[in-house]
C-alpha atoms as a PDB file:
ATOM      1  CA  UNK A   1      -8.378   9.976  16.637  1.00  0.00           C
ATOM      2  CA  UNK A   2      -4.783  11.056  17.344  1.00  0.00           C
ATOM      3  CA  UNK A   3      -3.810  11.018  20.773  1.00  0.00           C
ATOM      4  CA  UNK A   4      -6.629   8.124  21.845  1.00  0.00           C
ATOM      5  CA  UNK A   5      -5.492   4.368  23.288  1.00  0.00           C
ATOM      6  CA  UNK A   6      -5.719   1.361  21.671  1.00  0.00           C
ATOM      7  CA  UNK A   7      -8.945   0.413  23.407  1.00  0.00           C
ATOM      8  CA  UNK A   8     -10.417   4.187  22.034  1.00  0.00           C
ATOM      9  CA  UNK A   9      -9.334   2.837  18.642  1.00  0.00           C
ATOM     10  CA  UNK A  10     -10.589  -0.732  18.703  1.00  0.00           C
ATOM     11  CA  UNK A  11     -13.895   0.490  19.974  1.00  0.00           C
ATOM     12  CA  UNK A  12     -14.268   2.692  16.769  1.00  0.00           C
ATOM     13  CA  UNK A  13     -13.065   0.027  14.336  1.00  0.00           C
ATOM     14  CA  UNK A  14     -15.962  -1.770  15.874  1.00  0.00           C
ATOM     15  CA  UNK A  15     -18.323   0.830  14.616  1.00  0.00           C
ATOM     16  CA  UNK A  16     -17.193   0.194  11.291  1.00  0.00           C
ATOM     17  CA  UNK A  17     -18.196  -2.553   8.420  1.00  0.00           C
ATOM     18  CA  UNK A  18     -15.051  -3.802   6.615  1.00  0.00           C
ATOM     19  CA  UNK A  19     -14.910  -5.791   3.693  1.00  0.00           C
ATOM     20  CA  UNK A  20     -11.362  -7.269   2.326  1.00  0.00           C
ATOM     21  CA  UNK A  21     -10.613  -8.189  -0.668  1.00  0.00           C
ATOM     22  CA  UNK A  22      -7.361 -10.706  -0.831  1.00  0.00           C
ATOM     23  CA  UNK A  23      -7.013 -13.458  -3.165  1.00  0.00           C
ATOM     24  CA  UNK A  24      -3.776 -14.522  -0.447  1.00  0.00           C
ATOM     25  CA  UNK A  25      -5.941 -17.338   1.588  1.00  0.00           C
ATOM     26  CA  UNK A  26      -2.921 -16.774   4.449  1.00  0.00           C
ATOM     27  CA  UNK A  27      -3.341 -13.187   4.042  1.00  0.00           C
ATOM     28  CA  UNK A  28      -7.547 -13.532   4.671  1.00  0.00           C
ATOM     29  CA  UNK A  29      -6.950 -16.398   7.428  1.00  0.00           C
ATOM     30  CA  UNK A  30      -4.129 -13.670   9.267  1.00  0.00           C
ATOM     31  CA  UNK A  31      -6.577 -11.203   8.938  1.00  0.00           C
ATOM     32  CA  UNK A  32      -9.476 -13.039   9.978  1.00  0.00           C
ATOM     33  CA  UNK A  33      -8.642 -14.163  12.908  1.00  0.00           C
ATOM     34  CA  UNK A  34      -7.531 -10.931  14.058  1.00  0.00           C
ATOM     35  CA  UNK A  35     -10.653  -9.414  13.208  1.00  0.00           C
ATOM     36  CA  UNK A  36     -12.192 -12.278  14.435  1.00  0.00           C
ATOM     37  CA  UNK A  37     -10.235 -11.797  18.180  1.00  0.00           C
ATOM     38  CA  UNK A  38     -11.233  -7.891  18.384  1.00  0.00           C
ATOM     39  CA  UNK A  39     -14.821  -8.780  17.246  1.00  0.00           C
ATOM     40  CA  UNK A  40     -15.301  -6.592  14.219  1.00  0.00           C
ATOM     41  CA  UNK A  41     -17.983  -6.532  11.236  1.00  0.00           C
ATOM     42  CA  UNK A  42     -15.736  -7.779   8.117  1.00  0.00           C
ATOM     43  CA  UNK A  43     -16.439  -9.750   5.154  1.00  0.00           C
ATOM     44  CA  UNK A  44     -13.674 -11.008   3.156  1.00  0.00           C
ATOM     45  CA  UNK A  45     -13.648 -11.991  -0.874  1.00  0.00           C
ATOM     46  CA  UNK A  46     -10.654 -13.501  -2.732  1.00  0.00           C
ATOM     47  CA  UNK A  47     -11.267 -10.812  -5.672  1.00  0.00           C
ATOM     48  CA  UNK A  48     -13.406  -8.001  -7.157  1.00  0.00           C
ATOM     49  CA  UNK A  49     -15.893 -10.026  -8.107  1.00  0.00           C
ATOM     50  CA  UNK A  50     -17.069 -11.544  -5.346  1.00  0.00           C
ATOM     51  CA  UNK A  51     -16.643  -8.135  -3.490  1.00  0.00           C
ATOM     52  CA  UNK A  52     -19.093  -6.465  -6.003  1.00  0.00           C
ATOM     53  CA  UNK A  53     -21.551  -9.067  -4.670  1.00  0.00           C
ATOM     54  CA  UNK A  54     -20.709  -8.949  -1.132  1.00  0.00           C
ATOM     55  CA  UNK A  55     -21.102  -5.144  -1.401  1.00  0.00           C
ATOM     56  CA  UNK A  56     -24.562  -5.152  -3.423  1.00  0.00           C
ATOM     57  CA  UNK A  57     -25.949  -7.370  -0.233  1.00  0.00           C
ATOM     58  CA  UNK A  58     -24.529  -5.523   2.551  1.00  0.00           C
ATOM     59  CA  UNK A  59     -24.585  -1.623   1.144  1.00  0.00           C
ATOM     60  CA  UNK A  60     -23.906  -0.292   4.770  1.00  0.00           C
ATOM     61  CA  UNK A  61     -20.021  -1.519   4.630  1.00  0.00           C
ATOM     62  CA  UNK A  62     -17.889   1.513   5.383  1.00  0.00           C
ATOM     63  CA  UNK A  63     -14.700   0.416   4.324  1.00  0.00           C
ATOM     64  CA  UNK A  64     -12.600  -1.329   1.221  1.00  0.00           C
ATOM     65  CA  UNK A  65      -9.176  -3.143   1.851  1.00  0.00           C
ATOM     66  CA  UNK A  66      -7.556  -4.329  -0.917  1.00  0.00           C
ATOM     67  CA  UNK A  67      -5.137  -5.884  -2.421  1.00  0.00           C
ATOM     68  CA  UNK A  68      -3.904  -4.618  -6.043  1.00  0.00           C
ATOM     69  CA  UNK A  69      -2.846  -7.833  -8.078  1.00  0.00           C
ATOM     70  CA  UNK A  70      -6.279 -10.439  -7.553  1.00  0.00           C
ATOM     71  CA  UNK A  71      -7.464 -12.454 -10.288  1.00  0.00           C
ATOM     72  CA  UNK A  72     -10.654 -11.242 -12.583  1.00  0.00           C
ATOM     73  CA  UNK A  73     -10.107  -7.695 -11.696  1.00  0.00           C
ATOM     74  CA  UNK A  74      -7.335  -5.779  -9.823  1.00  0.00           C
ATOM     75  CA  UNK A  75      -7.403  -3.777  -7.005  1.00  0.00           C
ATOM     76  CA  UNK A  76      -7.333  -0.668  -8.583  1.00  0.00           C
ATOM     77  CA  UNK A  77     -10.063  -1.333 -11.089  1.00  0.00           C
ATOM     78  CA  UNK A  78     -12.539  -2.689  -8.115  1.00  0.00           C
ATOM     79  CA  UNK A  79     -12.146   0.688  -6.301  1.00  0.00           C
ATOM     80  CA  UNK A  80     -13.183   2.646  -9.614  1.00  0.00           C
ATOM     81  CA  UNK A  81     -16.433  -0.067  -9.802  1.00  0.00           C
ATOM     82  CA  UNK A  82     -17.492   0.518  -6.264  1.00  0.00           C
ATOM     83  CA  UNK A  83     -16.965   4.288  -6.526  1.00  0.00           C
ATOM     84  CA  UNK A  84     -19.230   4.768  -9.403  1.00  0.00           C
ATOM     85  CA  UNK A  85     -22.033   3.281  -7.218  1.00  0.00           C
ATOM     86  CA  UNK A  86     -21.098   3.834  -3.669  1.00  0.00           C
ATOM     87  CA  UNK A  87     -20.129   7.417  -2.497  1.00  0.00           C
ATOM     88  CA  UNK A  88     -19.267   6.752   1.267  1.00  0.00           C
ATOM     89  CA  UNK A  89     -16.923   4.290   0.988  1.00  0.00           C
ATOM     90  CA  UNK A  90     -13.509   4.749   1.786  1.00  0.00           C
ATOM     91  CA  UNK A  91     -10.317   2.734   0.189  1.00  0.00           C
ATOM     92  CA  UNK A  92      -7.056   1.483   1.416  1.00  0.00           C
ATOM     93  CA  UNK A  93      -4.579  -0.460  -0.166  1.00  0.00           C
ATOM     94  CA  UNK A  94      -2.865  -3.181   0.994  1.00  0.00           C
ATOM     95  CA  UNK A  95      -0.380  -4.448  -1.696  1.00  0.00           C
ATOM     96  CA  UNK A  96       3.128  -5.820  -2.168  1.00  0.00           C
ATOM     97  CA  UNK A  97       3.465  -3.231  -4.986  1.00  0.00           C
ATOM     98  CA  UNK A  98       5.547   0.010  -3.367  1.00  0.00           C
ATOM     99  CA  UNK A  99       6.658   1.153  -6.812  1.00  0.00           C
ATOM    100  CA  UNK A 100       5.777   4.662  -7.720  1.00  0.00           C
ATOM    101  CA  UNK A 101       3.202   3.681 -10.651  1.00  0.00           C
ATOM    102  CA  UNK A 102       0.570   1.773  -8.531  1.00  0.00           C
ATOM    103  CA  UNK A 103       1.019   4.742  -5.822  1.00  0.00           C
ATOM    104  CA  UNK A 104       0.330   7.813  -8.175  1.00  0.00           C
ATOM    105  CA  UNK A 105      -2.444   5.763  -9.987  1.00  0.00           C
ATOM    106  CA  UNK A 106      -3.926   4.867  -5.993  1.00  0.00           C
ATOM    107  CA  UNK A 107      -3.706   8.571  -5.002  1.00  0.00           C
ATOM    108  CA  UNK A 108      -5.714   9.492  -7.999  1.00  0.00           C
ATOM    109  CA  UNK A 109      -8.592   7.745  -6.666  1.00  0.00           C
ATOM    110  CA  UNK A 110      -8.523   9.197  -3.258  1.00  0.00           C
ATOM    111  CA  UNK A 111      -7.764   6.820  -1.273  1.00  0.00           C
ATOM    112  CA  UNK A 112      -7.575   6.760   2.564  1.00  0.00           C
ATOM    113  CA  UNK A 113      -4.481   4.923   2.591  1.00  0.00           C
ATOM    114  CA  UNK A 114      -1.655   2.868   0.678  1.00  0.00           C
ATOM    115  CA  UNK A 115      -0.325   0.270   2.567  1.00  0.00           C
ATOM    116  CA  UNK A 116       2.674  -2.314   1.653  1.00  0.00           C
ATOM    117  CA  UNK A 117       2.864  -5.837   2.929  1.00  0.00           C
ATOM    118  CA  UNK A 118       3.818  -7.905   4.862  1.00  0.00           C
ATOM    119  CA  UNK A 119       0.827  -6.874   6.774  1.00  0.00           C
ATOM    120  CA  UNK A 120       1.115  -4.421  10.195  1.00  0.00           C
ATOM    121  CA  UNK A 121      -2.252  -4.540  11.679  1.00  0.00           C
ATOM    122  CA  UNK A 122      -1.374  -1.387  14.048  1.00  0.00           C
ATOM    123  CA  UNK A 123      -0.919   0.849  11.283  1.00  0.00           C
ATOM    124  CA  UNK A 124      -3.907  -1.020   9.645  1.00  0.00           C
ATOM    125  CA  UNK A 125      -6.316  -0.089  12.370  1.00  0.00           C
ATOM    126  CA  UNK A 126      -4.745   3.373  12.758  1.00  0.00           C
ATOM    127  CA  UNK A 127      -5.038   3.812   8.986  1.00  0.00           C
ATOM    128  CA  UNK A 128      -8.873   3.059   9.423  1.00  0.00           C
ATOM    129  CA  UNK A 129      -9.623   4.812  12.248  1.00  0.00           C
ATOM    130  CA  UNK A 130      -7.722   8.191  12.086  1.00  0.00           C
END
């Protein structure tokens, strides 16, 4: 979607199901009402067992934003779960973790993106939707 406006970009986001996973209740509520304001399908869970459940009741969710460090099971170990189950999902990480470890170990499971907080919901959305 390179090249399209904002509006071009929201509208697709809207297409989308999200679910994010964020054990950070200032990181869901910052998120949420964002979502909330450009009226997109999203679910949020505060860690990867709660998004295993979210995900077995709503299998049409498109998209997996999560966090890496989350109590009961990490980031990294949730994405592995939900791909042995769900083939059309796709994964980005949003993590305070930049070190080169949690990257190479995220790239090997073919991820969309890797994002580092603090959280920029531009390259969020653009993340998503290009």
């Amino acid at each position: 979607m390179k090249g399209k406006t904002v509006q071009d970009k929201i509208n697709k986001l809207k297409e989308l199901k999200l679910l994010f996973v964020d054990d950070e209740v200032s990181i869901q509520n910052a998120l949420s009402n964002i979502l909330n304001n450009l009226q997109v399908n999203f679910f949020i869970a505060a860690d990867g067992e709660e998004a295993l459940k979210i995900l077995e009741e709503n299998k049409d969710i498109n998209f997996v934003i999560t966090d890496i460090n989350m109590p009961n099971m990490n980031g990294l170990q949730l994405i592995e779960e939900i791909q042995k189950n769900y083939k059309n999902i796709e994964f980005i990480i949003l993590s305070a973790h930049s070190e080169t470890p949690y990257l190479k170990r995220a790239n090997s499971l073919n991820i969309k993106g890797y994002l580092v907080k603090p959280m920029d919901i531009i390259k969020l959305i653009n993340t998503i939707v290009d």
